[in-house]
Protein backbone atom coordinates (compact mmCIF):
# COMPACT_ATOMS: atom_id res chain seq x y z
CA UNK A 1 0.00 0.00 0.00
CA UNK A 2 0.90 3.75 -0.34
CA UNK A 3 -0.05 5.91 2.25
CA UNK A 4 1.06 9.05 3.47
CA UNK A 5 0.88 9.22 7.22
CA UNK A 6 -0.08 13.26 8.36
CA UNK A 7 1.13 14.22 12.47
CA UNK A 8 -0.82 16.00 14.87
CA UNK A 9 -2.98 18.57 12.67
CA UNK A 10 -4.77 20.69 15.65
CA UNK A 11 -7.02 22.75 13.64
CA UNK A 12 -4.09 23.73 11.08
CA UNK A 13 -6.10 23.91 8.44
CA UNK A 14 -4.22 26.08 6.30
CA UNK A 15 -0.90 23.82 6.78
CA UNK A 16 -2.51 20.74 6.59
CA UNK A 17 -4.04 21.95 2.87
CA UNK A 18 -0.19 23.06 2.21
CA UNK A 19 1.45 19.91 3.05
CA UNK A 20 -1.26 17.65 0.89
CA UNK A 21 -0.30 19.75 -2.42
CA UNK A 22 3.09 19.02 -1.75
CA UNK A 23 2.96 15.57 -1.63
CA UNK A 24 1.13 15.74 -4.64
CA UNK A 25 -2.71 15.61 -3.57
CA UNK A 26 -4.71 17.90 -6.21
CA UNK A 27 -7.92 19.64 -3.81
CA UNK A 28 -10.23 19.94 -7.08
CA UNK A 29 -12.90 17.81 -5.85
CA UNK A 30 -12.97 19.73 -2.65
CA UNK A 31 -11.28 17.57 -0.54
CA UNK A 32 -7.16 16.38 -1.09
CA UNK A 33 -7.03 13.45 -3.83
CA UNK A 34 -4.02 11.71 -5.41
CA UNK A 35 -3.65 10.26 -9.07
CA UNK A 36 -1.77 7.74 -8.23
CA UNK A 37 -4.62 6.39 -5.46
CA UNK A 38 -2.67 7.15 -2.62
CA UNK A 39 -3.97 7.25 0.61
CA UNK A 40 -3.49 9.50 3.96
CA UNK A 41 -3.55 8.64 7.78
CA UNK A 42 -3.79 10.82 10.27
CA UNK A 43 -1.69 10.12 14.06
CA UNK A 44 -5.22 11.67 15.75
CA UNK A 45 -5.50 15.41 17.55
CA UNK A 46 -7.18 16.84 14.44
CA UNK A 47 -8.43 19.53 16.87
CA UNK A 48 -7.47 21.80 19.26
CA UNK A 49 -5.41 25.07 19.94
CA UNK A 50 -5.49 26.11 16.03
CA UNK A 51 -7.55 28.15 14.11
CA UNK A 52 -10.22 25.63 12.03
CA UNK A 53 -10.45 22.33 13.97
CA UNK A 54 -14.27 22.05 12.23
CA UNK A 55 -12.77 22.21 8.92
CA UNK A 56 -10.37 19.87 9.79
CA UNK A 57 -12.50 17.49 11.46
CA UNK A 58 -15.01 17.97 8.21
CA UNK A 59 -12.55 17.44 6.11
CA UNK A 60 -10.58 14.40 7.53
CA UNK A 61 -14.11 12.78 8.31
CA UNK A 62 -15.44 13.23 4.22
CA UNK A 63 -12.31 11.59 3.09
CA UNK A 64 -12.35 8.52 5.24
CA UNK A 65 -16.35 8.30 4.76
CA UNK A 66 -15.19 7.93 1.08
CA UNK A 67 -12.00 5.26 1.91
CA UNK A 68 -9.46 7.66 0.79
CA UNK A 69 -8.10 7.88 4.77
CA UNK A 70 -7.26 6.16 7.54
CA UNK A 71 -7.56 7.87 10.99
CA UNK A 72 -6.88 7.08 14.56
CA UNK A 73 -7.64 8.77 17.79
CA UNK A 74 -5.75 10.53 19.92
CA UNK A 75 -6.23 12.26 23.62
CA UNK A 76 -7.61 15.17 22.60
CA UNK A 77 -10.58 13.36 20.06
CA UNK A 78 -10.90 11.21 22.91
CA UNK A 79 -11.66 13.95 25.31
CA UNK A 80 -13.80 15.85 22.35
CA UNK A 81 -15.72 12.62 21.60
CA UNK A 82 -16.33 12.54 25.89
CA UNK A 83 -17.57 16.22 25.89
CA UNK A 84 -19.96 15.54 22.10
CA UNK A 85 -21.56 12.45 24.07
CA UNK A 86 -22.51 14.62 27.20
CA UNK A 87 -19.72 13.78 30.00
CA UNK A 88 -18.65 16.45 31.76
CA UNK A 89 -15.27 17.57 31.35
CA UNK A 90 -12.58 20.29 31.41
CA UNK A 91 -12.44 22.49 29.14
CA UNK A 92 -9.11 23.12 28.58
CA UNK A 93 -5.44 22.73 26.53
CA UNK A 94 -7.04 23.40 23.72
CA UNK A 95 -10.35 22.09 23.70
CA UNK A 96 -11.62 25.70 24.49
CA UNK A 97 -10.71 26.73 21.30
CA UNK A 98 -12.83 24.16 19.54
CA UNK A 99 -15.54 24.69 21.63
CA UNK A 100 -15.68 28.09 20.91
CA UNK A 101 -15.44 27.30 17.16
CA UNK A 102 -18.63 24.98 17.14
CA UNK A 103 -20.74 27.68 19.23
CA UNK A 104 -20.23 29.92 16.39
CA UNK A 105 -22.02 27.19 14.25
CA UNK A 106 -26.04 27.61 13.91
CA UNK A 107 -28.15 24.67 14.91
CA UNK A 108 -27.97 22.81 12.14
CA UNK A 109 -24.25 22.98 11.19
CA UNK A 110 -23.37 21.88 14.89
CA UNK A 111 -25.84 19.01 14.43
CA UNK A 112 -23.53 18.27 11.00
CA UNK A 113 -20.37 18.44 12.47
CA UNK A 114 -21.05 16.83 15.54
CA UNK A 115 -22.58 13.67 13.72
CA UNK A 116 -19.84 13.62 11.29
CA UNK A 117 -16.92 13.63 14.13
CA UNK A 118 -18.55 11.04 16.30
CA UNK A 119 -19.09 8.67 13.63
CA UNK A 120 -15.95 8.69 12.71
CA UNK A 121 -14.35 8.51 16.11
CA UNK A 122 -16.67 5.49 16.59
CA UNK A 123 -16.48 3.10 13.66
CA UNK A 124 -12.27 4.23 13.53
CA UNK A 125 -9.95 1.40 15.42
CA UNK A 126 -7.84 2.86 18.21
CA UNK A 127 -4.91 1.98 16.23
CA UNK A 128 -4.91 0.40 12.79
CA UNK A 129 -2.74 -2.47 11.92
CA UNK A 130 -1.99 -2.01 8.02
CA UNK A 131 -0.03 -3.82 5.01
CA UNK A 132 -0.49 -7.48 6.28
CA UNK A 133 1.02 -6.21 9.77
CA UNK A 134 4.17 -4.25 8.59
CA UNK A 135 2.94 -0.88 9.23
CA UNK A 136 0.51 0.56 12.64
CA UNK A 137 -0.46 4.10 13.15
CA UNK A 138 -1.15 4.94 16.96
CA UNK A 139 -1.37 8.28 18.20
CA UNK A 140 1.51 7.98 20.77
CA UNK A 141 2.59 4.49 19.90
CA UNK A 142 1.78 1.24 20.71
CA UNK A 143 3.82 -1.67 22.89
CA UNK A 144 4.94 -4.44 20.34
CA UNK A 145 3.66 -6.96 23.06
CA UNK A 146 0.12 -5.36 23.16
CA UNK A 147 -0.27 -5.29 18.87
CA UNK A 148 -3.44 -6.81 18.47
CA UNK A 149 -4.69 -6.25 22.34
CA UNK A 150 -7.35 -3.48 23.26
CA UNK A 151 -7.73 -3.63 26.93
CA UNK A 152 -7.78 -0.03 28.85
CA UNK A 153 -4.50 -0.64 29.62
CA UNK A 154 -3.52 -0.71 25.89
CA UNK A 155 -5.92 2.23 24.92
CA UNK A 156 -4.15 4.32 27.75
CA UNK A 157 -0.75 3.78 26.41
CA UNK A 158 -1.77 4.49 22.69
CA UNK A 159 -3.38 7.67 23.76
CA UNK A 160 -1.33 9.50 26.28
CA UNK A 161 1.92 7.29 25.59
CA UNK A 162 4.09 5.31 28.52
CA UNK A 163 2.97 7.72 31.35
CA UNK A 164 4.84 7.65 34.39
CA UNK A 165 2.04 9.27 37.07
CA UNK A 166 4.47 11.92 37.57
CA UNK A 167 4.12 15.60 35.86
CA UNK A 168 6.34 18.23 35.06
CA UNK A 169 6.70 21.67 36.33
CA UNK A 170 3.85 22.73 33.41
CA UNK A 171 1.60 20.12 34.41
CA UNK A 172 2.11 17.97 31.18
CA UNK A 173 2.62 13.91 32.15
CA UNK A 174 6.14 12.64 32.10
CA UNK A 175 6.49 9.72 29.18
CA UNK A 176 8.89 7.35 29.19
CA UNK A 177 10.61 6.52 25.91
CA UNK A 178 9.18 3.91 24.31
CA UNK A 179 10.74 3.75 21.32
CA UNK A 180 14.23 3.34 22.47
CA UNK A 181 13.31 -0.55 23.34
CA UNK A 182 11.69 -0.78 20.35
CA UNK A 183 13.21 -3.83 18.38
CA UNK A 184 9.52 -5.17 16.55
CA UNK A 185 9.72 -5.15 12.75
CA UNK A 186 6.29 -3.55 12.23
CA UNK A 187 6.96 0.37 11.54
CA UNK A 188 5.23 2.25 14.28
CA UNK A 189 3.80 5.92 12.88
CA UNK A 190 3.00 8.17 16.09
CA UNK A 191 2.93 11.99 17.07
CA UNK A 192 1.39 12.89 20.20
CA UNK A 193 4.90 14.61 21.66
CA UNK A 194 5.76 17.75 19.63
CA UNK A 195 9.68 17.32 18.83
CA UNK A 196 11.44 20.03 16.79
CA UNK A 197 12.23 16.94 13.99
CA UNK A 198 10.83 14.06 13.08
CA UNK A 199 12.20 10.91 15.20
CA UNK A 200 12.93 8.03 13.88
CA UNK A 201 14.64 5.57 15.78
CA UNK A 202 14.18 1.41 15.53
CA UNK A 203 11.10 1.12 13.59
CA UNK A 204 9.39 3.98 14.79
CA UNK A 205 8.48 7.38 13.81
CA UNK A 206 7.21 10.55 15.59
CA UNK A 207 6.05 12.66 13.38
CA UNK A 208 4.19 15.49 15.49
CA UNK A 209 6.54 18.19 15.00
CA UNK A 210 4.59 20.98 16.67
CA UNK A 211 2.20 22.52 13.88
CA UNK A 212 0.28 24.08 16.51
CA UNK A 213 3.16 25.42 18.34
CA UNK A 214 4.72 26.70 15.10
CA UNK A 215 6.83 23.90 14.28
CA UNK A 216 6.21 22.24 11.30
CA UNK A 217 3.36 19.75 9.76
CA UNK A 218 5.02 16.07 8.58
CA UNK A 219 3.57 13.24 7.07
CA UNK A 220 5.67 9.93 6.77
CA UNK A 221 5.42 8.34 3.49
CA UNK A 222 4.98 4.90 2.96
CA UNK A 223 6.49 2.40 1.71
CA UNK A 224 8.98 5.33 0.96
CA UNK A 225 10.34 5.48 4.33
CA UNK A 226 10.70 8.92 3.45
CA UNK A 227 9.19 12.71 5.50
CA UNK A 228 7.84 15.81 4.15
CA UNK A 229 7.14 18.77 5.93
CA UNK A 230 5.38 21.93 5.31
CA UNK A 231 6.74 25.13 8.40
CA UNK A 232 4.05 25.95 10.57
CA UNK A 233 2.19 29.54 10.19
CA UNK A 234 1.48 29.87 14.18
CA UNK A 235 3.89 31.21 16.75
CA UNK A 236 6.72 29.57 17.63
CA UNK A 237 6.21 28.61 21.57
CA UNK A 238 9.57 26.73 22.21
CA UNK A 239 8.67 25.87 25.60
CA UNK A 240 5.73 23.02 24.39
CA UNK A 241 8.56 20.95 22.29
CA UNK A 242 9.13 18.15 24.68
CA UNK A 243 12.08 15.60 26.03
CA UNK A 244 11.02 12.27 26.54
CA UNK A 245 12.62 10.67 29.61
C-alpha cells in the first residue's frame, strides 16, 4: 500500500491543505485526492489550539467516509468525543478553542459536524494495523507486546503514551521513551509529543513536530520510508517541544 501518514494537525487547516499539495494531492474535488490512489492517515488530535479544527475534522471525516483515509484517535478526540456524548469535562489545553469554534455554528451545522466527528471517532480502530502487519499508526505508539490487544491498559498507552504518574513543572505527564526498546519489525507511525524533527529511531516514527506550536506539519510516506514537511504559520512557543525521559 501507499499511504502518506499526516502528524498531529490541531485545527491547522491552512498547513494541513499546504502539506497535501506538496505531496502531490490535487484539492479539485474539494477535498485532497491523489492520481496515483494514494492514501493518507492521520496520528489523531485533528483539533485543538489552532484556528479551524471544524474544517479539519469535516474534512478528515469526508475523506475517510469515502476510503481515501485512515484515521486514529488521539487524547484530545478522545476527550472531544467525551464532551460531544454529554460527560462532563474540562475544558481546557485546547479544547476551548474548539468549543468556541462549534458555538459559532447555527443549529444545524453543529448538528452536522457533531454527527460527522462522532461517527468517525466510533467506527475508527484505536490503532490500525496495516499492510499485512508491517505498518501501525497509533497516536503515541503502541507496545509491540500489546499489537493486536485493546484492553484499557492498551488504549491508555496508545493515547497518552508510557505515562509515568508523575508531571512536570507545566503540568504535562512525564512519558517514558518507548521507542528506544523498540526492536519489533512492524513500523510504528506516532505523534502525540511535539519534537522540533521528526524521530525516527528502531522502527518507529514521531512525526508530530509541533504545527500548533509553530513547528512544522510532517507526514511519513509509505512504503517510501521517506518525511515531508510543510513550516508551521502559528507562533513559535519553544517551551511546548518536549524531552522524553
Amino acid at each position: 500500500m501507499k499511504i502518506d501518514i499526516i502528524g498531529d494537525i490541531h485545527g491547522c487547516f491552512q498547513e494541513f491543505e499546504q502539506l497535501t499539495k506538496k505531496l502531490g494531492y490535487s484539492w479539485e474535488s474539494g477535498l485532497p485526492v491523489h492520481p496515483q490512489d494514494r492514501l493518507l492517515g492521520f496520528v489523531g488530535d485533528l483539533t485543538d489550539r489552532g484556528p479551524a479544527s471544524v474544517l479539519v475534522m469535516e474534512t478528515v471525516h469526508d475523506l475517510w467516509e469515502q476510503n481515501l483515509a485512515y484515521y486514529v484517535p488521539g487524547n484530545h478526540c478522545n476527550k472531544l468525543y467525551r464532551m460531544l456524548l454529554g460527560n462532563k469535562v474540562n475544558i481546557n489545553n485546547g479544547l476551548d478553542t474548539t468549543v468556541a469554534e462549534l458555538n459559532e455554528l447555527n443549529n444545524r451545522d453543529y448538528k452536522r459536524v457533531k454527527k460527522k466527528f462522532m461517527t468517525l471517532y466510533e467506527q475508527s480502530p484505536l490503532y490500525h494495523i496495516l499492510d499485512d502487519g508491517r505498518l501501525i499508526i497509533a497516536h503515541a505508539g503502541i507496545r509491540e507486546c500489546d499489537i493486536g490487544k485493546y484492553n484499557s491498559k492498551v488504549k491508555t498507552f496508545v493515547l497518552y503514551g508510557d505515562i509515568t504518574g508523575e508531571t512536570h513543572p507545566d503540568g504535562f505527564p512525564v512519558r517514558r521513551d518507548w521507542a528506544k526498546t523498540y526492536y519489533g519489525k512492524p513500523w510504528i507511525i506516532y505523534g502525540h509529543t511535539p519534537t522540533k524533527e521528526v524521530r525516527i529511531i528502531n522502527h518507529s516514527a514521531n512525526i508530530d513536530t509541533g504545527a500548533v506550536f509553530g513547528g512544522a506539519l510532517t507526514a511519513f510516506r509509505y512504503p517510501e520510508k521517506e518525511t515531508v514537511s510543510v513550516p508551521s504559520s502559528m507562533p513559535f512557543t519553544p517551551e511546548k517541544f518536549r524531552r522524553i525521559e
